[in-house]
Protein backbone atom coordinates (compact mmCIF):
# COMPACT_ATOMS: atom_id res chain seq x y z
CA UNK A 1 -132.95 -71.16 -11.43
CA UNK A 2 -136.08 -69.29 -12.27
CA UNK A 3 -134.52 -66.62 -14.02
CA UNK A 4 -132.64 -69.22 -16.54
CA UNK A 5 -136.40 -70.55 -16.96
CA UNK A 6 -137.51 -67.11 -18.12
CA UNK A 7 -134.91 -66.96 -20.40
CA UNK A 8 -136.02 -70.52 -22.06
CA UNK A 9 -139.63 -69.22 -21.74
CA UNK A 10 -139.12 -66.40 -24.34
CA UNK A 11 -137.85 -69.06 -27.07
CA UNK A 12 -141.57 -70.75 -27.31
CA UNK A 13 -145.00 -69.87 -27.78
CA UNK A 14 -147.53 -72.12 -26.96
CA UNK A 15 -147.77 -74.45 -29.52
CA UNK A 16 -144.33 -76.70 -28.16
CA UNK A 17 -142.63 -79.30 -29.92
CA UNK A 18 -140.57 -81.98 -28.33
CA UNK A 19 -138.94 -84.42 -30.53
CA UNK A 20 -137.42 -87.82 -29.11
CA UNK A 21 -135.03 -90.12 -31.04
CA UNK A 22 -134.50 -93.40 -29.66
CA UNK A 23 -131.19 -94.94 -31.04
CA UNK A 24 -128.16 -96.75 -30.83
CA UNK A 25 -124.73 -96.51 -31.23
CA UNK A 26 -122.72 -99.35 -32.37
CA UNK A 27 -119.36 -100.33 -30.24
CA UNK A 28 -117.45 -102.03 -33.12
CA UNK A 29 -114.55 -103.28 -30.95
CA UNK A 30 -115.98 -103.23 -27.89
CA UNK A 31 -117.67 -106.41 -25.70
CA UNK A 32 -117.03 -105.78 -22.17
CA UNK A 33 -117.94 -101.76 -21.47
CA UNK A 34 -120.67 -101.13 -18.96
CA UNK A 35 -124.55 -101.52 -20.31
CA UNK A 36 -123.58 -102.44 -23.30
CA UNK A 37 -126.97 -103.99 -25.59
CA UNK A 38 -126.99 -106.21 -28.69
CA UNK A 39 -128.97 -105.10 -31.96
CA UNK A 40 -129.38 -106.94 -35.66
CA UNK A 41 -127.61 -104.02 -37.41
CA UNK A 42 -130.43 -103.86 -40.10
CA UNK A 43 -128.25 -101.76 -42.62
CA UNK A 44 -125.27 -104.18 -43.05
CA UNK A 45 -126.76 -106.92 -45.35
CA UNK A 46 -124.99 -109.73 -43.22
CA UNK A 47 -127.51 -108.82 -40.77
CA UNK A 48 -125.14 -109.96 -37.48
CA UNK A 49 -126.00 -109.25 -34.18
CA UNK A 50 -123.32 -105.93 -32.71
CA UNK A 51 -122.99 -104.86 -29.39
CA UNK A 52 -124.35 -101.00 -28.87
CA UNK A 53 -125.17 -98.63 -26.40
CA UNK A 54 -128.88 -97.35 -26.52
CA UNK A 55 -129.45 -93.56 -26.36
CA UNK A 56 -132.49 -91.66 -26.17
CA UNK A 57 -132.11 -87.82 -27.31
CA UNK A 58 -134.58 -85.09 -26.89
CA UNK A 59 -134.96 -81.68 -29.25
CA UNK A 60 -137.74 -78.92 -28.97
CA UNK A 61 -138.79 -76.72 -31.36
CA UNK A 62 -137.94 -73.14 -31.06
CA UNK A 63 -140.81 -70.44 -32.39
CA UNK A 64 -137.98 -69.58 -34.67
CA UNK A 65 -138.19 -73.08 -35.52
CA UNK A 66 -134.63 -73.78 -34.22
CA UNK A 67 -134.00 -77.22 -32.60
CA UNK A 68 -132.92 -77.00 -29.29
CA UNK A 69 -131.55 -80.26 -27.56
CA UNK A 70 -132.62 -80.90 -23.80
């Protein structure tokens, strides 16, 4: 395990970046899956409420200002 984090280690300097997205994903034809939310899907004019699942994604910032998901 600590060798893999010495690895990561050399792909940063000390000025780190981590980006988070908080977002959904719409489930169209779906109703009855597992944790499934409701949103106001704000770019369909008709504004109706869809059932989605909520997802939270997380990206740092390489030195080499690559964008590495974690």
């Amino acid at each position: 395990m600590e060798y893999s984090f010495d690895i990561i280690k050399t792909l940063f300097d000390e000025k780190l970046i981590i980006l988070f997205d908080d977002t959904g994903i719409i489930e169209k034809y779906g109703n009855k899956f597992e944790s499934l939310g409701e949103i106001v899907d704000g770019s369909n004019t008709s504004k109706k409420v869809k059932p989605l699942y909520q997802v939270c994604s997380a990206v740092a910032l390489t030195k080499d200002e690559q964008l590495l998901s974690i």
